[in-house]
C-alpha atoms as a PDB file:
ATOM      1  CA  UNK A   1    -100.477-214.555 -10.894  1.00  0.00           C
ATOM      2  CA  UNK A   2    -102.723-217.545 -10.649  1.00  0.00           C
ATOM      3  CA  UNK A   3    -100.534-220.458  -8.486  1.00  0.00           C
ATOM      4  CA  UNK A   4    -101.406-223.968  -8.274  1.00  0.00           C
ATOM      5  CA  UNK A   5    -100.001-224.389  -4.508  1.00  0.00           C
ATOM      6  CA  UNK A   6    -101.340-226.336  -2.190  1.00  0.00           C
ATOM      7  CA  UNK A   7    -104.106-224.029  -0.397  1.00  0.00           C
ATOM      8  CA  UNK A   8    -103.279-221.577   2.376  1.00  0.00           C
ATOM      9  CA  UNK A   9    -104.430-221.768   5.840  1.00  0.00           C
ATOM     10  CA  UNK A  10    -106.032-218.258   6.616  1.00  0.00           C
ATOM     11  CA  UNK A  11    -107.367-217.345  10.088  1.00  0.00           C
ATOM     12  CA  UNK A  12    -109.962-214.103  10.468  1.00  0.00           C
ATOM     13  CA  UNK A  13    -109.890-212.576  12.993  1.00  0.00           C
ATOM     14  CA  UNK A  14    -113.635-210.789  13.236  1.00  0.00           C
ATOM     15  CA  UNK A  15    -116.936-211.715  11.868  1.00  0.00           C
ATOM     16  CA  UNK A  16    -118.265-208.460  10.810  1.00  0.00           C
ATOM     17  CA  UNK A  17    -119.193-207.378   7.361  1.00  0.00           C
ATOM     18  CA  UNK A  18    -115.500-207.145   6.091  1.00  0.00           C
ATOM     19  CA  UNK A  19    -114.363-210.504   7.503  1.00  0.00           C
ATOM     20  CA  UNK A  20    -117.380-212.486   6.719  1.00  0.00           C
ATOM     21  CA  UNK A  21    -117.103-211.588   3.101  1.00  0.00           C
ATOM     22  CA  UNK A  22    -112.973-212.304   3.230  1.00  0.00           C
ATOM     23  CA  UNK A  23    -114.068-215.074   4.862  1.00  0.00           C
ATOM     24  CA  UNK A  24    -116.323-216.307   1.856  1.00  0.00           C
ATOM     25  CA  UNK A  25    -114.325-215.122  -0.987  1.00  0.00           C
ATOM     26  CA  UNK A  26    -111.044-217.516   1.126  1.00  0.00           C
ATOM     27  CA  UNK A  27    -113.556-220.709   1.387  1.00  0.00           C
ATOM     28  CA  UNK A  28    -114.357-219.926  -2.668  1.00  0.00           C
ATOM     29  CA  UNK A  29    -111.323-219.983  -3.072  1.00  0.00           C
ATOM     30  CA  UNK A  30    -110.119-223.030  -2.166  1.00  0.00           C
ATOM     31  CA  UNK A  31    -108.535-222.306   1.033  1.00  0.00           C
ATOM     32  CA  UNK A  32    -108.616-223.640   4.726  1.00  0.00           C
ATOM     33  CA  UNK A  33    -110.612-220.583   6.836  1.00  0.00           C
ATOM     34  CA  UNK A  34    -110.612-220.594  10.327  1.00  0.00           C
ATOM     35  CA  UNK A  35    -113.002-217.428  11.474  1.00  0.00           C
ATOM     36  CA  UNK A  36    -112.710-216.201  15.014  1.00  0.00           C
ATOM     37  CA  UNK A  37    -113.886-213.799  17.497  1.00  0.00           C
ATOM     38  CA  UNK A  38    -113.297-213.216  21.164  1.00  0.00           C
ATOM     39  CA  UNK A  39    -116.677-214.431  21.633  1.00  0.00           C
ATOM     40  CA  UNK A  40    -117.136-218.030  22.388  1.00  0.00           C
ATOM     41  CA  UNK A  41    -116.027-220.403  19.820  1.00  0.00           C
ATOM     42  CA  UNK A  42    -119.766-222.297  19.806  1.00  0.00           C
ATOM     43  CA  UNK A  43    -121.762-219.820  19.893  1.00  0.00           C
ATOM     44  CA  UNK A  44    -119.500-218.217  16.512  1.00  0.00           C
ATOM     45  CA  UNK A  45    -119.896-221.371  14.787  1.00  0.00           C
ATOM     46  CA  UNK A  46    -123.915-220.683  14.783  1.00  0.00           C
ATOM     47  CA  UNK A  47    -123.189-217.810  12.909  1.00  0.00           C
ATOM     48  CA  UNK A  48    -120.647-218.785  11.355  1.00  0.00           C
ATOM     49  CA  UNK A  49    -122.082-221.945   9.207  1.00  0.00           C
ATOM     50  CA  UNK A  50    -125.003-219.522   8.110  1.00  0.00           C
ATOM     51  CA  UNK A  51    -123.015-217.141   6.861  1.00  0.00           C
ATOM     52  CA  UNK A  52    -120.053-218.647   5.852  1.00  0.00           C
ATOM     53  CA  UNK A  53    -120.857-222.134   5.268  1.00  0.00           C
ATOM     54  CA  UNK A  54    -116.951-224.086   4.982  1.00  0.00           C
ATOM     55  CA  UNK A  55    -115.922-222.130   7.426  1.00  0.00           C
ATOM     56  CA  UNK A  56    -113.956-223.459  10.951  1.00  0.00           C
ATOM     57  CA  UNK A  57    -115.248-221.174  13.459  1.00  0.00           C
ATOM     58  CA  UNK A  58    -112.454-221.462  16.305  1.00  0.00           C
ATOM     59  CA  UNK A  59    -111.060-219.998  19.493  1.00  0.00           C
ATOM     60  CA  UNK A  60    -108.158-217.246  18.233  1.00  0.00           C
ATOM     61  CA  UNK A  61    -105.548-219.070  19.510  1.00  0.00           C
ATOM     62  CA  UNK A  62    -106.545-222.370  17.637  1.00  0.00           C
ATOM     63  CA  UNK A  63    -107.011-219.965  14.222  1.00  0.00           C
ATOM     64  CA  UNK A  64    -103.868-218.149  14.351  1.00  0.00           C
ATOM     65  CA  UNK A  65    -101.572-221.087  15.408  1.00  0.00           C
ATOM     66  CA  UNK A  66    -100.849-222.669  12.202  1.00  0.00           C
ATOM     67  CA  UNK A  67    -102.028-220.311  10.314  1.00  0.00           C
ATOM     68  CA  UNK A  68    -100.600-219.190   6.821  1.00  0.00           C
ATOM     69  CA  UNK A  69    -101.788-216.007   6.582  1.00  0.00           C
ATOM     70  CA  UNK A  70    -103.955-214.082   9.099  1.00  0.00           C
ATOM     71  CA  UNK A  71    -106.602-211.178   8.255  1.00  0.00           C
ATOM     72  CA  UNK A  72    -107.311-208.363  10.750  1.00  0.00           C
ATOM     73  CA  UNK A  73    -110.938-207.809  10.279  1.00  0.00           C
ATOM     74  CA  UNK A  74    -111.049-205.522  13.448  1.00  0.00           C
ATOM     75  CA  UNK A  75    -111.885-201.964  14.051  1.00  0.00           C
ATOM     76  CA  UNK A  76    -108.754-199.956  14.295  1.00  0.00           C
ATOM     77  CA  UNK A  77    -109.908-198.680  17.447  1.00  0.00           C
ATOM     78  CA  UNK A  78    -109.634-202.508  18.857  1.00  0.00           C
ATOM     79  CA  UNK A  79    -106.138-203.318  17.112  1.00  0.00           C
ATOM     80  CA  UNK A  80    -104.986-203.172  20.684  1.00  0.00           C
ATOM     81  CA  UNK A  81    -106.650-206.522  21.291  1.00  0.00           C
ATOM     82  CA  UNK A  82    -104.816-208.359  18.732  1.00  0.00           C
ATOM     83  CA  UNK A  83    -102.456-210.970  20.748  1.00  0.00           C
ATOM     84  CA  UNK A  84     -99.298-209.888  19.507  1.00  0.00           C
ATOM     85  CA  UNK A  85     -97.698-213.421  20.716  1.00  0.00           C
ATOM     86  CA  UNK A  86     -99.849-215.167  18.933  1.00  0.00           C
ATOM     87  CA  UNK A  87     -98.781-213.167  15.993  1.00  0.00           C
ATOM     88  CA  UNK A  88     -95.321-213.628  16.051  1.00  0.00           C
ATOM     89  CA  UNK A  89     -94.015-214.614  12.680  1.00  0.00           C
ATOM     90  CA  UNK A  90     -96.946-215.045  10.937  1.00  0.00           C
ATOM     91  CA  UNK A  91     -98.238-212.488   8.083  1.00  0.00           C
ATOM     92  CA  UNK A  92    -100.521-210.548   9.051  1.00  0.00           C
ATOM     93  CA  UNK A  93    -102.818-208.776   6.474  1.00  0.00           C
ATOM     94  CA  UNK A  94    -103.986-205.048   7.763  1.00  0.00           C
ATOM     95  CA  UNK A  95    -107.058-203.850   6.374  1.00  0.00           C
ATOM     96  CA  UNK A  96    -107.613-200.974   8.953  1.00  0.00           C
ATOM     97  CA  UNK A  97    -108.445-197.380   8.525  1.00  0.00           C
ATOM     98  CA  UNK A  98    -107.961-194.008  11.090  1.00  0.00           C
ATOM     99  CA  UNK A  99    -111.025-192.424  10.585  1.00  0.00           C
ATOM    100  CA  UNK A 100    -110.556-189.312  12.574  1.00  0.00           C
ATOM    101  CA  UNK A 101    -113.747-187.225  11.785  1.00  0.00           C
ATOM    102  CA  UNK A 102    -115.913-190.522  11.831  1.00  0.00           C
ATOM    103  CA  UNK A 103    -114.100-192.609  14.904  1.00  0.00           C
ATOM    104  CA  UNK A 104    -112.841-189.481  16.901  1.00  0.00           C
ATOM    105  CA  UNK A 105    -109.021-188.230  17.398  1.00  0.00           C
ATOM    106  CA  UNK A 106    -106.816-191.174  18.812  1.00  0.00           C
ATOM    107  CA  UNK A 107    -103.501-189.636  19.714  1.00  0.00           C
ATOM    108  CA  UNK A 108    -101.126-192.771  18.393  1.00  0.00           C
ATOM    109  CA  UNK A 109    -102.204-192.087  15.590  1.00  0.00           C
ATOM    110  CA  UNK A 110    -101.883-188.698  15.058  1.00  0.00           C
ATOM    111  CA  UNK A 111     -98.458-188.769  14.216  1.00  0.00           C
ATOM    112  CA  UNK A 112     -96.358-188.351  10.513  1.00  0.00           C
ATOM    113  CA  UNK A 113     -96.069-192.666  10.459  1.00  0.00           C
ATOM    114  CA  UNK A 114     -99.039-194.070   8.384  1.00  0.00           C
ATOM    115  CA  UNK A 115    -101.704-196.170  10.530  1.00  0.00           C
ATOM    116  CA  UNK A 116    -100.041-199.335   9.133  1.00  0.00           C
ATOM    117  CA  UNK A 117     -96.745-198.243  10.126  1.00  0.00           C
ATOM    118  CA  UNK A 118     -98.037-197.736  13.553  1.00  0.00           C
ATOM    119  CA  UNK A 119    -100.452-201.544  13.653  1.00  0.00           C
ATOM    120  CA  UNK A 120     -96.469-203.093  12.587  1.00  0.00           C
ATOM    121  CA  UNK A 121     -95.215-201.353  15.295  1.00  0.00           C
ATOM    122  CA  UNK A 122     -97.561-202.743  17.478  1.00  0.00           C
ATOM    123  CA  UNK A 123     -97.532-206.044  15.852  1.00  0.00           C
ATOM    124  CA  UNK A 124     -93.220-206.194  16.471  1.00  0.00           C
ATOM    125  CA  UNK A 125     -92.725-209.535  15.603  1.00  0.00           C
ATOM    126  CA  UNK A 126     -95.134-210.359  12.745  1.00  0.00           C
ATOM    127  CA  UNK A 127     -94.709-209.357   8.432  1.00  0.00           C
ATOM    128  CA  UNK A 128     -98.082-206.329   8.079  1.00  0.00           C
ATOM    129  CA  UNK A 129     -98.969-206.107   5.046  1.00  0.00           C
ATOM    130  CA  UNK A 130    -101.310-202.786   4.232  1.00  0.00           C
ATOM    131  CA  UNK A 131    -104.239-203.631   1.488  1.00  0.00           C
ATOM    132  CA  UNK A 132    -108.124-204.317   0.917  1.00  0.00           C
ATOM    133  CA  UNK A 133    -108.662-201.288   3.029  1.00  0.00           C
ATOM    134  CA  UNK A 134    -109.439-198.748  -0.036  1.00  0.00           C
ATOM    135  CA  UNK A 135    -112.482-201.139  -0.881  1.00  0.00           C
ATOM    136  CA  UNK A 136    -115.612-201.255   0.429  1.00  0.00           C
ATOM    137  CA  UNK A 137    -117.155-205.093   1.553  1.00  0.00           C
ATOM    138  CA  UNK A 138    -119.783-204.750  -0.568  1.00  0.00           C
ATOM    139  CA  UNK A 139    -117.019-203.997  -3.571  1.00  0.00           C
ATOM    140  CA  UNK A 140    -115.636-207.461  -2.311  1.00  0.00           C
ATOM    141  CA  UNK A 141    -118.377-209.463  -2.780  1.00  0.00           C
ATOM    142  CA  UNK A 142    -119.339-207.776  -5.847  1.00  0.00           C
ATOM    143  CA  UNK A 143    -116.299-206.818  -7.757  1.00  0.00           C
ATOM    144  CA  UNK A 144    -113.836-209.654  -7.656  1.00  0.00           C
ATOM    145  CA  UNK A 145    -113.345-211.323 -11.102  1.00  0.00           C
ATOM    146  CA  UNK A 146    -111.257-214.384 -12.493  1.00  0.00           C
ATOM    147  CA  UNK A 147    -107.995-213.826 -13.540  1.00  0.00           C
ATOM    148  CA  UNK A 148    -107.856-212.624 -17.025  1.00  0.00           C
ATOM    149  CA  UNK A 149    -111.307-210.892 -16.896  1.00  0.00           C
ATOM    150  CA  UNK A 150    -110.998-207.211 -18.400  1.00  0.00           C
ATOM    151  CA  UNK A 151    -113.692-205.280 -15.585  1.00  0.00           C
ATOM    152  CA  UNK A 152    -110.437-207.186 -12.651  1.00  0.00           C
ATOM    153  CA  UNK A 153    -110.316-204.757 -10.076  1.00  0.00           C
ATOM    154  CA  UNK A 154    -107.267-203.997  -8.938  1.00  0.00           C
ATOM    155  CA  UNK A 155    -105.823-203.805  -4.810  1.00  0.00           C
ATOM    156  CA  UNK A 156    -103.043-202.424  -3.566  1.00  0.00           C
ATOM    157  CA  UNK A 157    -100.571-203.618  -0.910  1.00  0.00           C
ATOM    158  CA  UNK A 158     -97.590-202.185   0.780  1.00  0.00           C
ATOM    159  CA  UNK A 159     -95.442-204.108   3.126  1.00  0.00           C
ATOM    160  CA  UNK A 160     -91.328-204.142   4.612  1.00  0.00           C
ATOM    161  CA  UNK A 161     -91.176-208.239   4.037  1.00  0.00           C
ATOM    162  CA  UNK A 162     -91.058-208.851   0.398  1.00  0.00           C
ATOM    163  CA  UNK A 163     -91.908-212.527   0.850  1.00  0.00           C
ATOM    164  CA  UNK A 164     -94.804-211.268   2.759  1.00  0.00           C
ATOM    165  CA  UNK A 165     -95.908-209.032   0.377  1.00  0.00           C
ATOM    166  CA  UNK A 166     -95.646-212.253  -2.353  1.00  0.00           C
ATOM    167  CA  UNK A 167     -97.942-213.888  -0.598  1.00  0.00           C
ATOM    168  CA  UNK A 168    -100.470-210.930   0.237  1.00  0.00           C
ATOM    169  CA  UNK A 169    -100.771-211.076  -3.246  1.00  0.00           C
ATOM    170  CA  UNK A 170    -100.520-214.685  -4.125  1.00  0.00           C
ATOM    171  CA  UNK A 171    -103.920-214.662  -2.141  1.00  0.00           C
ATOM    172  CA  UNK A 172    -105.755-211.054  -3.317  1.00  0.00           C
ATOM    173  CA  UNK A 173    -104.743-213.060  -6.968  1.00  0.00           C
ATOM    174  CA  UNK A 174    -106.929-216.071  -5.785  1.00  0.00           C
ATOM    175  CA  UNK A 175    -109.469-213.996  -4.152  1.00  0.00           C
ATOM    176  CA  UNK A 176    -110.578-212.558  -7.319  1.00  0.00           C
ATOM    177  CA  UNK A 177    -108.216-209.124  -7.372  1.00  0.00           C
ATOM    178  CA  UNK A 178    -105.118-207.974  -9.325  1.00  0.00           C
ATOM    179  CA  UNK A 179    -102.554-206.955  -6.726  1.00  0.00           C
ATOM    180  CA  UNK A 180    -100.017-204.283  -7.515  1.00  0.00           C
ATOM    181  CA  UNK A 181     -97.428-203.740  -5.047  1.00  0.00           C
ATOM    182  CA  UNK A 182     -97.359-199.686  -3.762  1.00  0.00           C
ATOM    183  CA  UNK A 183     -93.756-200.225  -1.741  1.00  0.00           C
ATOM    184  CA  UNK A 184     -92.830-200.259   1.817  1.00  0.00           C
ATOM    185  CA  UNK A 185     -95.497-199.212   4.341  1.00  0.00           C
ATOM    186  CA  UNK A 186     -94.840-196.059   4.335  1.00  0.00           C
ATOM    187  CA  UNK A 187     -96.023-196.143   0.740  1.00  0.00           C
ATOM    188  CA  UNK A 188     -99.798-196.949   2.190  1.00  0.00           C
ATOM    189  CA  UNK A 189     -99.734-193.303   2.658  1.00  0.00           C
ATOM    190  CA  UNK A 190    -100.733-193.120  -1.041  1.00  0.00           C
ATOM    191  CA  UNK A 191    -104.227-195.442  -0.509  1.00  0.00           C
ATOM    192  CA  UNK A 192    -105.521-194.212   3.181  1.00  0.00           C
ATOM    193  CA  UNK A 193    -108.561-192.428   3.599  1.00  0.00           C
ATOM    194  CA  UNK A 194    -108.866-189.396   1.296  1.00  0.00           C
ATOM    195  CA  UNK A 195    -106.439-190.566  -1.632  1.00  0.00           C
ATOM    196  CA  UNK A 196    -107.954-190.893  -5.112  1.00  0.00           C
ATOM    197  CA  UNK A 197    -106.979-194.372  -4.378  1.00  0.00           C
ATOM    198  CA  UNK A 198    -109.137-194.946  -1.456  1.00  0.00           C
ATOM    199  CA  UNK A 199    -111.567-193.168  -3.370  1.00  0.00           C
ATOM    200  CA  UNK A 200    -111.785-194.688  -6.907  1.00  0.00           C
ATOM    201  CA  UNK A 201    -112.001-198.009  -8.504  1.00  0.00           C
ATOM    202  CA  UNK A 202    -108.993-199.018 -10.497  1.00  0.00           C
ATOM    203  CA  UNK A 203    -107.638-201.736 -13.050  1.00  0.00           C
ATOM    204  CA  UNK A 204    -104.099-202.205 -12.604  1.00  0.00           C
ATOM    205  CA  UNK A 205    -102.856-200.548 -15.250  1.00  0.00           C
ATOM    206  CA  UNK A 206    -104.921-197.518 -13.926  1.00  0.00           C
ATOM    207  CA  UNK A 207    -103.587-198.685 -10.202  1.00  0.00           C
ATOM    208  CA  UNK A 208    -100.078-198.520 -11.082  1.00  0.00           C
ATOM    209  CA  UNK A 209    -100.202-195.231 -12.669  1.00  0.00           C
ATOM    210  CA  UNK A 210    -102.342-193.689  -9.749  1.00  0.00           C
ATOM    211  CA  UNK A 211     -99.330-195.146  -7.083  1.00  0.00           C
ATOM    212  CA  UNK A 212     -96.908-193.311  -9.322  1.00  0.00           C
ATOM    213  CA  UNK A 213     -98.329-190.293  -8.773  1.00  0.00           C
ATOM    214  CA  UNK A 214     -99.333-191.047  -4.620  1.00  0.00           C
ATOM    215  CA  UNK A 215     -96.129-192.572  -4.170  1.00  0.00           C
ATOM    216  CA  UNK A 216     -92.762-190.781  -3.756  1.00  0.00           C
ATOM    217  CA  UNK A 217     -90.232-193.049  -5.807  1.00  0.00           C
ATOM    218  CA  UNK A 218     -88.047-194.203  -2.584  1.00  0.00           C
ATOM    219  CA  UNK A 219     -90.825-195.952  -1.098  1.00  0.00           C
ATOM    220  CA  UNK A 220     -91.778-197.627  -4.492  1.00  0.00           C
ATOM    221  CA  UNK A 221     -90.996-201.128  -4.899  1.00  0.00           C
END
């Protein structure tokens, strides 16, 4: 899926392990990063150029507002302070887990929607797209592979906006991943916490078969 378009313009939003390393594998890439925090914008970019030299550490507004393509790198238990104006029409990449024995019960999401189904709910006026959350950081930094190579790991993604979802993968593509597309949301049901999914390590040939089985055929793409 390898595309020669001019590069994206990707905001993070959170400078912990998992957006750091997004951040990284986006700047190695090829593409504009902008990495930001609620924390103040100088005191990020200290951080910021050791760990992610190429970066743009920014305020969130100045990340998000011409943004391409924006990466929740947040704890789910903080999705609430994701500005959902700022948000508005852009794609929004969800890489967040409910961890009930490990974060504690949250009510919202104890309910028959999938957590992403919930985060779009939130997020009413942006494209979520579901994926990267069934691999570790470390697996990040240490599994992603040209296109072409035979060990590619394969992502999933799920998402209601199929020109959303085309560029989801468009960028897990140039990121070093094979994307396979699971369905709608709903269909992130089949790679949340506890699936053989979320559990395993897959080639996409391997990915699309496992989806078949986690994935009732309505919600397939």
């Amino acid at each position: 899926m390898s595309n020669p378009a001019s590069p994206l313009k990707v905001a993070v939003l959170g400078a912990g392990h998992v957006g750091t390393v997004l951040a990284r594998l986006s700047v190695a890439a090829g593409h504009d990063v902008r990495l930001a925090t609620t924390r103040d914008a100088r005191e990020l970019a200290l951080i910021a150029d050791f760990l992610v030299p190429g970066v743009t550490a920014t305020s969130i507004p100045e990340a998000v507002s011409d943004a391409d393509l924006v990466i929740a790198a947040v704890p789910l238990h903080r999705y609430r302070t994701l500005d959902v104006e700022a948000l508005r029409g852009k794609v929004v990449v969800d890489l967040m887990n409910y961890w009930a024995g490990t974060d504690g019960r949250i009510e919202e999401f104890e309910v028959p929607d999938t957590s992403a189904e919930v985060i779009a709910a939130f997020l009413d006026g942006s494209q979520t797209v579901k994926t990267l959350n069934h691999i570790g950081y470390h697996e990040m930094e240490s599994d992603h592979r040209p296109a072409g190579d035979p060990e590619r790991r394969a992502v999933a993604l799920a998402g209601n906006d199929e020109d959303a979802k085309a560029l989801v993968a468009r960028f897990l593509d140039e990121i070093g991943f094979d994307p396979v597309d699971a369905g709608d949301l709903a269909a992130s049901a089949g790679f949340q916490p506890g699936t053989p999914i979320f559990n395993g390590s897959f080639d996409a040939q391997q990915m699309r078969a496992a989806l078949d089985v986690a994935v009732p055929e309505p919600q397939r793409a």
